[in-house]
Protein backbone atom coordinates (compact mmCIF):
# COMPACT_ATOMS: atom_id res chain seq x y z
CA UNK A 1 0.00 0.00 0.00
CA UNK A 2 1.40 3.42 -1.14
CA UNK A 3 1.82 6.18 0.91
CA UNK A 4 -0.79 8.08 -1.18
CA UNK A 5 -3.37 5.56 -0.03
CA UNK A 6 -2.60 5.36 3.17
CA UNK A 7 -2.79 9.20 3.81
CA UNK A 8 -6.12 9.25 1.98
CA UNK A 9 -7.21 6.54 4.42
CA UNK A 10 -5.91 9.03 7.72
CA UNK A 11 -7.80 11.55 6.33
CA UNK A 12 -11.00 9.54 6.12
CA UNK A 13 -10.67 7.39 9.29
CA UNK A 14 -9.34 10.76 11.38
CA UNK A 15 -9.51 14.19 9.95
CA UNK A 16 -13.61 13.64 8.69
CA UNK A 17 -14.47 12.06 12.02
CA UNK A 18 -12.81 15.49 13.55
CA UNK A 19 -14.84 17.44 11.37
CA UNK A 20 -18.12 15.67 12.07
CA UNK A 21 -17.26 15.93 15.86
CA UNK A 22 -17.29 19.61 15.50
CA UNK A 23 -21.08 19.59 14.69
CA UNK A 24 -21.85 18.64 18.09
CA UNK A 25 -20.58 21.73 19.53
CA UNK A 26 -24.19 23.25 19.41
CA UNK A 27 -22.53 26.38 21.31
CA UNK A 28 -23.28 30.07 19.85
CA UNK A 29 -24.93 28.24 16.82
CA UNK A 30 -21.94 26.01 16.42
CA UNK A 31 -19.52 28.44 16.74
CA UNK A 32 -16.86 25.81 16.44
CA UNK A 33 -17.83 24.93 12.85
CA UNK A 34 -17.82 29.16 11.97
CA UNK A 35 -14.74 29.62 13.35
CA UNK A 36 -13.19 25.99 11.43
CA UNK A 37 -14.96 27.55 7.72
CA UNK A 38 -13.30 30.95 8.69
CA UNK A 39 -10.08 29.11 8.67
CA UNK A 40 -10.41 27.15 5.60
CA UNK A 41 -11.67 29.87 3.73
CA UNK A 42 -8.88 32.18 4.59
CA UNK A 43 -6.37 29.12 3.74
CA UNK A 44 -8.52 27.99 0.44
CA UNK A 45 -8.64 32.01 -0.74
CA UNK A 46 -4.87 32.30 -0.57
CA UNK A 47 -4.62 29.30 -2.91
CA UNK A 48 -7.39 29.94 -5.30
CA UNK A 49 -5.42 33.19 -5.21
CA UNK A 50 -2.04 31.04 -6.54
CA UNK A 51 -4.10 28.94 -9.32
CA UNK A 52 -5.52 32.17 -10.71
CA UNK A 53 -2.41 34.15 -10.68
CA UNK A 54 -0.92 31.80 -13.13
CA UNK A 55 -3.07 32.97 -15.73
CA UNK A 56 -4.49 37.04 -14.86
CA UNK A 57 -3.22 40.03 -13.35
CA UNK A 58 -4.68 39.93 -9.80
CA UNK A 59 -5.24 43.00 -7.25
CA UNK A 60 -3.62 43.28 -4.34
CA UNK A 61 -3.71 39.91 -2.45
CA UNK A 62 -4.40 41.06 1.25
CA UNK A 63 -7.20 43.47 -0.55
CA UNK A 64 -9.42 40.15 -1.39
CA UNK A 65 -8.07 37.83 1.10
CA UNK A 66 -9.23 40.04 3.89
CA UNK A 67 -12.57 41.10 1.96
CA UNK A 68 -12.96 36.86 1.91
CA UNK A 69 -12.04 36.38 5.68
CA UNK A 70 -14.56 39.59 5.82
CA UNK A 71 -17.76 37.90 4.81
CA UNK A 72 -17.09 34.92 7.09
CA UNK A 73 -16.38 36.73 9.71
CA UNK A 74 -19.45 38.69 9.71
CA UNK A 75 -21.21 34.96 9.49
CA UNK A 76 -19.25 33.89 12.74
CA UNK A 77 -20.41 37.17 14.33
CA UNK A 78 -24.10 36.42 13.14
CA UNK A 79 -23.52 33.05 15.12
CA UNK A 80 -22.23 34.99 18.06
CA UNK A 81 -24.20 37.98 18.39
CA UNK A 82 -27.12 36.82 16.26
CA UNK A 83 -27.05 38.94 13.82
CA UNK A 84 -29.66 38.91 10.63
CA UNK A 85 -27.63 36.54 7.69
CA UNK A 86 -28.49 38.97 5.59
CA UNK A 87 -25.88 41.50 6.61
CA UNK A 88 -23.76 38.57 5.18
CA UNK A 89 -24.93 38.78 1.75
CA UNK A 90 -24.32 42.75 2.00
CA UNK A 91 -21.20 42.30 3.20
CA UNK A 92 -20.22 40.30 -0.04
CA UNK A 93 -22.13 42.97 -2.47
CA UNK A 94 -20.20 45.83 -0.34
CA UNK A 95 -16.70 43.41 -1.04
CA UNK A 96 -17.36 43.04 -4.65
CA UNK A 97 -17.96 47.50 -4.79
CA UNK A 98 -14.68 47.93 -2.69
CA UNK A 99 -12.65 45.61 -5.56
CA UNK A 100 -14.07 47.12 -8.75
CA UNK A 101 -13.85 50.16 -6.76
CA UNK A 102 -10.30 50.05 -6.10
CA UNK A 103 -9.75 49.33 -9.56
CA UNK A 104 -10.74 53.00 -10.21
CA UNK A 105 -9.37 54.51 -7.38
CA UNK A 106 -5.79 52.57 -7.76
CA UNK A 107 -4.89 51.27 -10.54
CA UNK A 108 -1.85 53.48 -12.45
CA UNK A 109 -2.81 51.59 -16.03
CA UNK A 110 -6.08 50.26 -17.15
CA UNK A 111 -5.04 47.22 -19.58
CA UNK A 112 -5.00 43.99 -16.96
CA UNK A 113 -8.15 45.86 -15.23
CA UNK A 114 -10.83 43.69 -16.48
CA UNK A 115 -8.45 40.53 -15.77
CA UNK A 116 -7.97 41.80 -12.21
CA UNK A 117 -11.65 42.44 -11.32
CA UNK A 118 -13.04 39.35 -12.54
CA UNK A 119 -10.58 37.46 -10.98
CA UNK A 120 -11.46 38.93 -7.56
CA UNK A 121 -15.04 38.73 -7.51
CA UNK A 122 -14.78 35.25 -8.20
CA UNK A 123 -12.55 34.48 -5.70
CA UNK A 124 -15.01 36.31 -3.76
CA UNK A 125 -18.24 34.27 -4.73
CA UNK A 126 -16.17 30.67 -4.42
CA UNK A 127 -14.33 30.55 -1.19
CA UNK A 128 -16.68 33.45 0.12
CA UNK A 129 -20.60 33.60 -0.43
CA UNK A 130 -20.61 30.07 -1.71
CA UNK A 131 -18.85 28.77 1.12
CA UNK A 132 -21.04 30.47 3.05
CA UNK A 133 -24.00 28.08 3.09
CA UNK A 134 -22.75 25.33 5.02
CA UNK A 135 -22.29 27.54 7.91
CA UNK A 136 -25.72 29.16 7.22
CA UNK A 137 -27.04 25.74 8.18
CA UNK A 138 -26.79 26.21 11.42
CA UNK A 139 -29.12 28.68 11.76
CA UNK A 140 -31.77 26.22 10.99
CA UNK A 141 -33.99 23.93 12.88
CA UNK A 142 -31.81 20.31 13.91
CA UNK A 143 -29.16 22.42 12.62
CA UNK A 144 -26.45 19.06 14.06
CA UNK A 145 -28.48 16.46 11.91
CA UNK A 146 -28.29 18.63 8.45
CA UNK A 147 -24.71 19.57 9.13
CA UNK A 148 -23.69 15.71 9.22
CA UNK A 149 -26.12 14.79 6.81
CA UNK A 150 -24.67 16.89 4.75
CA UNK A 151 -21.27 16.63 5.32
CA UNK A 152 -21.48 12.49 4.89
CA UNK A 153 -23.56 13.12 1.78
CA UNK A 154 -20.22 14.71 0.64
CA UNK A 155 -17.60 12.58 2.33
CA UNK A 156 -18.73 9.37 1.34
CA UNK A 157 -19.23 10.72 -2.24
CA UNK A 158 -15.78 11.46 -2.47
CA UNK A 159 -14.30 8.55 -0.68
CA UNK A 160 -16.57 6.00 -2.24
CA UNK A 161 -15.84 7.63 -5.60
CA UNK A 162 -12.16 7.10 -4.80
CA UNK A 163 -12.27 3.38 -3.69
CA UNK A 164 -14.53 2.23 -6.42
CA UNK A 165 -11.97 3.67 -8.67
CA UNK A 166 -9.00 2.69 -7.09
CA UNK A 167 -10.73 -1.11 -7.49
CA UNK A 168 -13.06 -1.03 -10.58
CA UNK A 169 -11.69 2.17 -12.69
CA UNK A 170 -8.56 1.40 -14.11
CA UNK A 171 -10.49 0.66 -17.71
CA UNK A 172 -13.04 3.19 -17.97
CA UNK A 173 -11.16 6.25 -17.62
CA UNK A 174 -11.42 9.83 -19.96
CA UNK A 175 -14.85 10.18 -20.06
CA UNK A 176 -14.57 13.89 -18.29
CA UNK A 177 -11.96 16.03 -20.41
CA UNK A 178 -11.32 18.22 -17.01
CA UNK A 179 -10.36 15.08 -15.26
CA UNK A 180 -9.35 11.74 -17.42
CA UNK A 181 -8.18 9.83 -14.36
CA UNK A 182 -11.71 10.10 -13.27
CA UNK A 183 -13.61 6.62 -13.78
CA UNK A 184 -16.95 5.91 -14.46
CA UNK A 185 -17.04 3.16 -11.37
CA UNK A 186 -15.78 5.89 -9.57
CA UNK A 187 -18.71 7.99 -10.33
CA UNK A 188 -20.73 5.26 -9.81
CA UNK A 189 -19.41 4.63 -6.31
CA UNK A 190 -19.86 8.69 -5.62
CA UNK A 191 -23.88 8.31 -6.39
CA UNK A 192 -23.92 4.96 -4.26
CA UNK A 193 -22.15 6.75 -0.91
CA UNK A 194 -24.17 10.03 -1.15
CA UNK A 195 -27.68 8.05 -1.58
CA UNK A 196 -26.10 5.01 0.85
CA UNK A 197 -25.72 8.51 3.83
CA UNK A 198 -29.28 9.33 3.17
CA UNK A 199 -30.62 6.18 3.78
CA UNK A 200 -28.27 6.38 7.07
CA UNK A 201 -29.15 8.92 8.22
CA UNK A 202 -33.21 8.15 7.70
CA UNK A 203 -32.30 5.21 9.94
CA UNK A 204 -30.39 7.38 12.61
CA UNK A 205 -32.64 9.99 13.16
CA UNK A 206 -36.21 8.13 12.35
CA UNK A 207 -37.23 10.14 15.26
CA UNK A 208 -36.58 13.28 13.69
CA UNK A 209 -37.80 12.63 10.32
CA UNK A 210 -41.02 10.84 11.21
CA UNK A 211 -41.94 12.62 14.07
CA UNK A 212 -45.67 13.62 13.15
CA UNK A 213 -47.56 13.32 10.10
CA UNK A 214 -46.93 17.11 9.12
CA UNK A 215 -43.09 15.65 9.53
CA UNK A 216 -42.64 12.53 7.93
CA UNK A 217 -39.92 12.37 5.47
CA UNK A 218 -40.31 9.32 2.99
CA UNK A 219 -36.57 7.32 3.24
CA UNK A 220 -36.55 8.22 -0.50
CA UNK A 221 -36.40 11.71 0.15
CA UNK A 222 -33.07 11.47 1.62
CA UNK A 223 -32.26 8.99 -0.89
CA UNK A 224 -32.92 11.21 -3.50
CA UNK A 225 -31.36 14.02 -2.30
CA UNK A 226 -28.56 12.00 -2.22
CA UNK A 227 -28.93 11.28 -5.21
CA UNK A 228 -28.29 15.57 -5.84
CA UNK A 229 -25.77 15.65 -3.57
CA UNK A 230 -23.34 13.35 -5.36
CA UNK A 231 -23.95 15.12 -8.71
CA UNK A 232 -23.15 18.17 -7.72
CA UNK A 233 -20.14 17.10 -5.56
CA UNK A 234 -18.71 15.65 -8.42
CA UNK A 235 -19.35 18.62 -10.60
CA UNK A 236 -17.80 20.91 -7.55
CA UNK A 237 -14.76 18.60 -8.14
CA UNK A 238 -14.55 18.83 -11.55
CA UNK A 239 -14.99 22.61 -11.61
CA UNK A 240 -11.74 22.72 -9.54
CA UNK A 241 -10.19 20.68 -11.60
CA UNK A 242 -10.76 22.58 -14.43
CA UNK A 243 -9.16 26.00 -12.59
CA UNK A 244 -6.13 24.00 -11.83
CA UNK A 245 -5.90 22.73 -15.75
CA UNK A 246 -5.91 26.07 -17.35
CA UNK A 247 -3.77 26.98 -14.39
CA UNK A 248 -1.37 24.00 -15.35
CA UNK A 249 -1.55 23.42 -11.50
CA UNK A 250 -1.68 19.42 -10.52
CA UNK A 251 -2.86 20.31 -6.68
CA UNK A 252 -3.89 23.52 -5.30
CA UNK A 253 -1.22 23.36 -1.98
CA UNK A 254 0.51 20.28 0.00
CA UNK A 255 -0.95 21.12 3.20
CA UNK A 256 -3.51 17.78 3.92
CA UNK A 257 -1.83 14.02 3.12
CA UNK A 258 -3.24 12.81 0.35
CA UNK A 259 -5.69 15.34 -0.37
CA UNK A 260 -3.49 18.15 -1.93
CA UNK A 261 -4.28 21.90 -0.80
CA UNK A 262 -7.47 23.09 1.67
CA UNK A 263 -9.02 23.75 -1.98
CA UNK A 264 -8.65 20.45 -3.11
CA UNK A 265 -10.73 19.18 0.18
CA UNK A 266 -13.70 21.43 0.26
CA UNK A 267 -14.47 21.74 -4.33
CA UNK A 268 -17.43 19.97 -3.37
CA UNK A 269 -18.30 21.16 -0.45
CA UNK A 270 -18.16 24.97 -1.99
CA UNK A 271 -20.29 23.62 -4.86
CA UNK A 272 -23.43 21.20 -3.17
CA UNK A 273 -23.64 23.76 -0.13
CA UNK A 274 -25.78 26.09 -1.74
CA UNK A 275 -27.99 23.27 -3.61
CA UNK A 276 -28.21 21.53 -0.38
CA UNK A 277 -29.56 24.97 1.62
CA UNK A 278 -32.22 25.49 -1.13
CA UNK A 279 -32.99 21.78 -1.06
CA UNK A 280 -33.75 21.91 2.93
CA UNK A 281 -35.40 25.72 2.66
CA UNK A 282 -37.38 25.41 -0.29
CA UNK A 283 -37.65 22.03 -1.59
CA UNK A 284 -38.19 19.85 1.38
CA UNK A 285 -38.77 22.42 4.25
CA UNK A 286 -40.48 19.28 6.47
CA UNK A 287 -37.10 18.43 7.67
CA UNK A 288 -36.46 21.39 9.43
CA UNK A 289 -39.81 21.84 10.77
């Protein structure tokens, strides 16, 4: 066994156990999770800020760094001090006017400007307001359930995707142009451990999702939203993937075994955090009732 595999293995067996124990810090509206998104968002920015400087003309790096941290940090203080989310979402609007702003304001030539502004307010939307939503979950009613729901949905995507690949993949390979070591069986294996977390977790918390009639969650609506989740996991993954080709980057940092940079570990969590909110606010609001 290669040391490759067994750091992939740490990382499932340890660091998303770690992760999932953080949930059940219920304190401040899990102010434990806030202040672990802040982190990885600050770490993540800094290296989405490295992929995309291989190919524009950035603005200043502490500028949108700090306007990143910025937005989760008003999200922590929303957990803290309860504060209305939506001073979130302003905050983001207000960081996007302060970049193109700046731009105005700062700039000495105006040829890279275009380069430089889009760069930033996407670096704002992806490790900013789109990483916002997983924290926004805890806000909501059995806040600790959705947050490892969720987080499993995710987790066992990836990890399943990896091991069915690993075992099954090694001849259907290249049918994603973003990622050709990508397998079919491993995208198979992503849909089975996002929909096999579902059913899980209808088992775990029957209690909660069957509670009263105005309640009752069929098991295939958590099947089925697995079913969601591990498409757009796998899409959040390939979307990375894609920045790092045109960036000609193979990882996006060295900091976690196995896994790459912070980026490489939370693609799809950036990308089915969002979908999942919506799913749990609009589509199926029973199971935070």
């Amino acid at each position: 066994m290669n040391k490759k595999v067994i750091s992939r293995l740490c990382v499932f067996f340890i660091g998303v156990p770690v992760v999932i124990a953080l949930t059940l810090f219920e304190q401040m509206n899990h102010a434990a999770i806030h202040a672990f998104v802040t982190i990885l968002a600050i770490l993540a920015a800094g290296e989405f800020y490295h992929i995309l400087g291989h190919n524009f003309k950035l603005q200043n790096k502490a500028l949108v760094i700090s306007l990143i941290a910025l937005i989760h940090l008003m999200m922590f203080s929303s957990a803290i001090f309860e504060f209305d989310t939506s001073y979130v979402d302003y905050t983001f609007i207000a960081s996007i006017l302060i970049c193109l702003s700046a731009e105005v304001l700062f700039a000495d030539s105006f040829e890279n400007s275009n380069s430089k502004m889009a760069s930033s307010v996407i670096m704002l939307t992806y490790t900013g307001f789109l990483f916002t939503f997983i924290t926004r979950l805890t806000f909501l009613n059995s806040s600790t359930q959705l947050l490892i729901m969720f987080l499993t949905m995710v987790f066992f995507c990836d990890s399943f995707a990896w091991f069915f690949g690993v075992l099954f993949g090694k001849n259907n390979k290249g049918l994603i142009k973003a990622s050709p070591n990508k397998s079919i069986a491993g995208f198979c294996g992503g849909i089975f451990g996002s929909v096999l977390s579902g059913v899980m977790c209808w088992y775990l918390w029957n209690d909660l999702f069957t509670g009263t009639s105005e309640k009752t969650v069929n098991i295939w609506v958590l099947a089925g939203l697995g079913f969601v989740m591990s498409f757009c996991s796998i899409l959040g993954d390939l979307v990375e993937s894609v920045f790092k080709r045109s960036a000609d980057c193979k990882d996006s940092g060295s900091i976690i075994p196995g896994r790459g940079g912070v980026l490489d570990s939370i693609d799809s969590i950036v990308f089915t955090a969002p979908v999942f909110y919506f799913a749990v606010t609009h589509i199926y609001p029973s199971l935070i009732k």
